[in-house]
Every structure is written in structure tokens, then in C-alpha cells.
Protein backbone atom coordinates (compact mmCIF):
# COMPACT_ATOMS: atom_id res chain seq x y z
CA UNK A 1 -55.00 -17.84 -73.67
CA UNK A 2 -51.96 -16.61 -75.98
CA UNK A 3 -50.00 -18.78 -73.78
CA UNK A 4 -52.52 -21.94 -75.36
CA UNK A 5 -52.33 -20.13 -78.43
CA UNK A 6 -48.68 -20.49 -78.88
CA UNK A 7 -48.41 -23.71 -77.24
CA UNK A 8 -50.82 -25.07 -79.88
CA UNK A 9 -48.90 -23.22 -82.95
CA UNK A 10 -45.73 -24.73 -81.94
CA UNK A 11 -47.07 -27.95 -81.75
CA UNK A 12 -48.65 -27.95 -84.86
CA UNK A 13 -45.29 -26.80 -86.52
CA UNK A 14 -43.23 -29.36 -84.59
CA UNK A 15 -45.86 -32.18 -86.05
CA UNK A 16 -45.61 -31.11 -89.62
CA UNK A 17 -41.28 -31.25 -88.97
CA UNK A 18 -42.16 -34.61 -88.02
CA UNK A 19 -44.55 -36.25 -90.22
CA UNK A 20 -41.99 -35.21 -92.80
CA UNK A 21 -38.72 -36.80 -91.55
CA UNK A 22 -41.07 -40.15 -90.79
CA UNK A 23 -42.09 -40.21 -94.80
CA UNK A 24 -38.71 -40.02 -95.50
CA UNK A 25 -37.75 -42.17 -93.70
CA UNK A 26 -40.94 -44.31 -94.30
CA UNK A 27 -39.43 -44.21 -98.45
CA UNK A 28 -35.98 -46.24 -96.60
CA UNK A 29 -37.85 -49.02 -95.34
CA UNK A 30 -36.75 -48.16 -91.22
CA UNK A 31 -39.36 -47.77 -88.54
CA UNK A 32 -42.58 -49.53 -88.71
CA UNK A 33 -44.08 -46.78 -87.33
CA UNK A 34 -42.86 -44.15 -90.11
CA UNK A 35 -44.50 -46.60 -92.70
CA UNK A 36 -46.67 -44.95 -94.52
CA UNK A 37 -49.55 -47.56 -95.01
CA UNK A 38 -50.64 -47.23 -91.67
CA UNK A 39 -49.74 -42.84 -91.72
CA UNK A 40 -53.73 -42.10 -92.44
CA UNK A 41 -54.29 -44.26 -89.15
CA UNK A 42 -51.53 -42.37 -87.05
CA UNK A 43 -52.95 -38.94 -88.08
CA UNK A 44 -56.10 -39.78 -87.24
CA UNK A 45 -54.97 -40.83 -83.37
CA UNK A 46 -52.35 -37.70 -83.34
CA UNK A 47 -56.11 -35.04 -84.03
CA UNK A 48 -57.60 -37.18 -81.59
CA UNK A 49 -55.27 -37.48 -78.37
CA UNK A 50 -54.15 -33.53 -79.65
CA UNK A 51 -57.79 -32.56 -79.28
CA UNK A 52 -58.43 -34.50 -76.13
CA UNK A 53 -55.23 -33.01 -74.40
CA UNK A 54 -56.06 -30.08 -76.09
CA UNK A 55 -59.71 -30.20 -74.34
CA UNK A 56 -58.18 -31.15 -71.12
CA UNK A 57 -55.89 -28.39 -70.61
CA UNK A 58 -57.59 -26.02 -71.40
CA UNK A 59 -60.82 -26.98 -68.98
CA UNK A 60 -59.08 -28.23 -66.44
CA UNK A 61 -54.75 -27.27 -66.09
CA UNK A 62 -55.09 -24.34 -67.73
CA UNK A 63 -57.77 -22.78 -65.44
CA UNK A 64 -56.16 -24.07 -62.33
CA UNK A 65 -52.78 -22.63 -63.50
CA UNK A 66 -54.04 -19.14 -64.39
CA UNK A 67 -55.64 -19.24 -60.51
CA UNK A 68 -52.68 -19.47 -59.49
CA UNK A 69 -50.96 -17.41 -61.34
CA UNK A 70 -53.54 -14.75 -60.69
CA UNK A 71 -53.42 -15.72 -57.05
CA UNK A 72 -49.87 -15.21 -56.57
CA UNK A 73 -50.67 -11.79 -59.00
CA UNK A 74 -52.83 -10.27 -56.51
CA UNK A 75 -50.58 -11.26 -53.42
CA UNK A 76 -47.48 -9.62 -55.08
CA UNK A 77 -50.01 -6.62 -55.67
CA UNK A 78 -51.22 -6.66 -51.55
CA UNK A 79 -47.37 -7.21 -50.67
CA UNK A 80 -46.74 -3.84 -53.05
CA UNK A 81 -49.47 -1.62 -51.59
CA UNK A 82 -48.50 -2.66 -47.82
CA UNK A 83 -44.95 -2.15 -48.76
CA UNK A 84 -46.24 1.21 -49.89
CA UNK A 85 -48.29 1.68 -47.22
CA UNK A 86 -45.30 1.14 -44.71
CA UNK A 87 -43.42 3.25 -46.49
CA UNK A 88 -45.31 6.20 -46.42
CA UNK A 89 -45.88 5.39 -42.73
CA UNK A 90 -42.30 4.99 -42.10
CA UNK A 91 -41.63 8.79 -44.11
CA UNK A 92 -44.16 10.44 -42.02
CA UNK A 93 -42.39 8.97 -38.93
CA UNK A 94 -39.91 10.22 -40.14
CA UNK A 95 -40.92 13.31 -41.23
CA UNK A 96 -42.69 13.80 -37.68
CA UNK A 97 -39.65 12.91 -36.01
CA UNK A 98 -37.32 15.59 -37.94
CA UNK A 99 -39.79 18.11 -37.18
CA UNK A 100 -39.87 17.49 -33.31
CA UNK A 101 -36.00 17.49 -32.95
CA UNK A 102 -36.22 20.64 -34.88
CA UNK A 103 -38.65 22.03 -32.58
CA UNK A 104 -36.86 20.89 -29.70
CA UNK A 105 -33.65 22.43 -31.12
CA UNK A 106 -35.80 25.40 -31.21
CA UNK A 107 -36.89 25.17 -28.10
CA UNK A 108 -33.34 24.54 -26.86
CA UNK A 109 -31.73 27.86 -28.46
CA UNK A 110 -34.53 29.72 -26.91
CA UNK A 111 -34.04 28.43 -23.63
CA UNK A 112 -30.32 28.69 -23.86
CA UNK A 113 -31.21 32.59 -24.78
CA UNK A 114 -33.80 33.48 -22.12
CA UNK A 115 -30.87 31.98 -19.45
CA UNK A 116 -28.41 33.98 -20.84
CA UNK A 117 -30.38 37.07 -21.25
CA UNK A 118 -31.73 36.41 -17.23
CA UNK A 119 -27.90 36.07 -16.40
CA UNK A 120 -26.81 38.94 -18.29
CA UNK A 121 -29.60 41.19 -16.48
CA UNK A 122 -28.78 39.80 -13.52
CA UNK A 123 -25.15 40.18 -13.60
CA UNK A 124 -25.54 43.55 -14.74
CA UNK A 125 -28.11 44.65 -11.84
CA UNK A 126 -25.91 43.17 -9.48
CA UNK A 127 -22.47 45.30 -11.10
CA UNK A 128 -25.00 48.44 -11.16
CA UNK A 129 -25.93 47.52 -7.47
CA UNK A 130 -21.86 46.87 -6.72
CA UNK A 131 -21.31 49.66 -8.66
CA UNK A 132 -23.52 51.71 -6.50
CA UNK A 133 -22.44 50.32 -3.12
CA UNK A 134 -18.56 51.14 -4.12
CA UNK A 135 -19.62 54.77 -5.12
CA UNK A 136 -21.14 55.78 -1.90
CA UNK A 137 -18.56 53.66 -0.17
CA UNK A 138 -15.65 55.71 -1.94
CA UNK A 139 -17.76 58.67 -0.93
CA UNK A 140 -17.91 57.97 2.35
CA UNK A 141 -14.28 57.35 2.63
CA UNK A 142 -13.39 60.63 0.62
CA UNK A 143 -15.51 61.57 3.39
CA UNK A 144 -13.94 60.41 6.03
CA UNK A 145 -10.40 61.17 4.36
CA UNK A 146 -11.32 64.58 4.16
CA UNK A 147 -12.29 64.95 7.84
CA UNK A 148 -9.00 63.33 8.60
CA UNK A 149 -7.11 65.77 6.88
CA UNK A 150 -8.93 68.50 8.09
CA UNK A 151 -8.04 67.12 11.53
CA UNK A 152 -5.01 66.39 10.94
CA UNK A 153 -4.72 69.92 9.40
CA UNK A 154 -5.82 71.51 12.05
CA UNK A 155 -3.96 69.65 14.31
CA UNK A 156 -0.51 70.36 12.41
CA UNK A 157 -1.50 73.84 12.36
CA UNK A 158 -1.89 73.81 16.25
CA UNK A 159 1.72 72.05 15.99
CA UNK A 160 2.84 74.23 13.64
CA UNK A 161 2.48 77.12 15.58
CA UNK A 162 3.36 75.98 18.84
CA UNK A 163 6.97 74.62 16.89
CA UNK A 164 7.37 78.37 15.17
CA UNK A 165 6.85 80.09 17.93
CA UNK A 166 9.32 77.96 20.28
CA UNK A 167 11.85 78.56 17.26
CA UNK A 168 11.17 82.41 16.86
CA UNK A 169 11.45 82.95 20.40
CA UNK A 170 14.69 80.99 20.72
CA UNK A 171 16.07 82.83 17.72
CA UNK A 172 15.25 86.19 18.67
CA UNK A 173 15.82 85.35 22.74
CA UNK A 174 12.22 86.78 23.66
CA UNK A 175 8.66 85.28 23.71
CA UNK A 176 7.46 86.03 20.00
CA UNK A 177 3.94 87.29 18.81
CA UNK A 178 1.38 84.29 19.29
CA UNK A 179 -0.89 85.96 16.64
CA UNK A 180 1.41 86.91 14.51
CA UNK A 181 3.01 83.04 14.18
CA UNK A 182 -0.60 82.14 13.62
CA UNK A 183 -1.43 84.59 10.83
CA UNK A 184 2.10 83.47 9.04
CA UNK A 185 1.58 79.76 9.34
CA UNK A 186 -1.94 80.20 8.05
CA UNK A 187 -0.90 81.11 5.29
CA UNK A 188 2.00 79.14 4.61
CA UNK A 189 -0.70 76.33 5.30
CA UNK A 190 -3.58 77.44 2.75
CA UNK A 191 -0.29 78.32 -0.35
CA UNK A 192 0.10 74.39 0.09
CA UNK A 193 -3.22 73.77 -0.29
């Protein structure tokens, strides 16, 4: 209706601009029109076609045009809210999505950690279990060592005397004192012990 309103204003000013040039130019004698014996006639069919296109715009254009124009109005306005719609839609995809991978992430690092702590008791039963086996393995070789030597020391003690007395008795040119060469390697055996 302002629209109409201003159209109309306009048009009356625009009139008035030119029912003024025409009587001037009416006064020169130039367009039959402009003359102003027949001006009273002229106005009266400018009120009447203004009024009639007047009437019929505004009943009939006008109407048809502001359909439209409301039309297209509440289209833009559907277009908007399903825009918005989607929108929201789209952020709580979104928003959904950046909370699984963060969950999965999650879910990752403690996976990642149960697998390491699993291999980390593992491997350290298994080095306590090694650990164990090598201890009673070194025992058992400490044993055995040590029943070597004793052996062995027993046997180089046999040895020992048999090569002390052979030696004292060819020194001395008689059969020496078995007990004696026994009591002296004895102890020359348990002073390197």
C-alpha cells in the first residue's frame, strides 16, 4: 500500500510538472493538444483514466503482485528455516562424530595401555621365571663345581702324596714316612685354600 501510495504521489507531481510546461507552451501557439481551450476537457479525461487505472491496480495487479511477492516471502522464509534446520543437523553430525573419534581415541590409548601393561607383566614374569631358572641352574653348577674340586682335590692330594713321597724317598735314599707326607701335604693343601 505505501508502494500505491508513492506511486500515486509521484504521479500527481509529475502531472502538475506537466500541465505547466503544456500552458506555456499552450501561450506559443505549438501543440494542439497543450491549447488551453480544450485543457478543462483534458483534465477531466486525465481524473478519469487516473482513477480507472487507479481502481484497476489496485483491485486487480496490485493484489496479484503482493501474492506473489508474499509467496516468494514465505518460500525464502521455508528455504531459511530448512537451511537452518540442516544446519543444525549437519553440527550435531558433526558434533556426534567428534565425540566418537574422541571416544575411540580413548578407547585406543586404553587398549594400547592394557597391551603394554599385559606385556610388561608378562615379560617381567617370564625374566623373574628366567631369573629363577638361571639361579638354581648357577647353583647347581656351583654345585657341581664344588664336587669337582673336591674330587679333584682329593684326587691331587692322593697324587700329591704319592709324588712327595717318591721324591723324599729318592732324596733321602730310604722309603719315607707315608703318614707323615700325608700330614705335611694336608696342610700345605688346606694354607691354599
Amino acid at each position: 500500500m505505501r508502494v500505491l501510495n508513492k506511486a500515486l504521489i509521484s504521479g500527481l507531481v509529475g502531472t502538475t510538472t506537466y500541465l505547466t510546461a503544456a500552458v506555456a507552451m499552450a501561450a506559443d501557439g505549438g501543440l494542439p493538444q497543450l491549447d488551453v481551450s480544450t485543457y478543462s476537457s483534458q483534465v477531466v479525461w486525465l481524473v478519469i483514466s487516473f482513477v480507472a487505472l487507479y481502481a484497476l491496480m489496485s483491485t486487480v495487479a496490485l493484489p496479484r503482485i503482493g501474492e506473489v511477492l508474499e509467496e516468494r516471502q514465505n518460500k525464502i522464509d521455508d528455504n531459511l528455516a530448512k537451511a537452518e534446520d540442516l544446519k543444525a543437523q549437519a553440527e550435531a553430525a558433526a558434533s556426534a562424530y567428534e565425540q566418537s573419534l574422541a571416544s575411540a581415541r580413548s578407547q585406543a590409548a586404553d587398549a594400547i595401555r592394557e597391551v603394554k601393561e599385559k606385556a610388561s607383566t608378562e615379560a617381567h614374569n617370564r625374566q623373574a621365571k628366567l631369573t629363577a631358572q638361571l639361579s638354581e641352574s648357577i647353583k647347581q653348577a656351583e654345585s657341581s663345581i664344588n664336587k669337582a674340586k673336591l674330587e679333584a682335590l682329593s684326587g691331587i692330594k692322593a697324587v700329591a702324596v704319592d709324588v712327595a713321597t717318591a721324591a723324599v724317598s729318592k732324596l733321602i735314599n730310604e722309603p719315607a714316612n707315608e703318614n707323615a707326607v700325608s700330614s705335611a701335604v694336608s696342610t700345605a693343601l688346606k694354607s691354599r685354600t
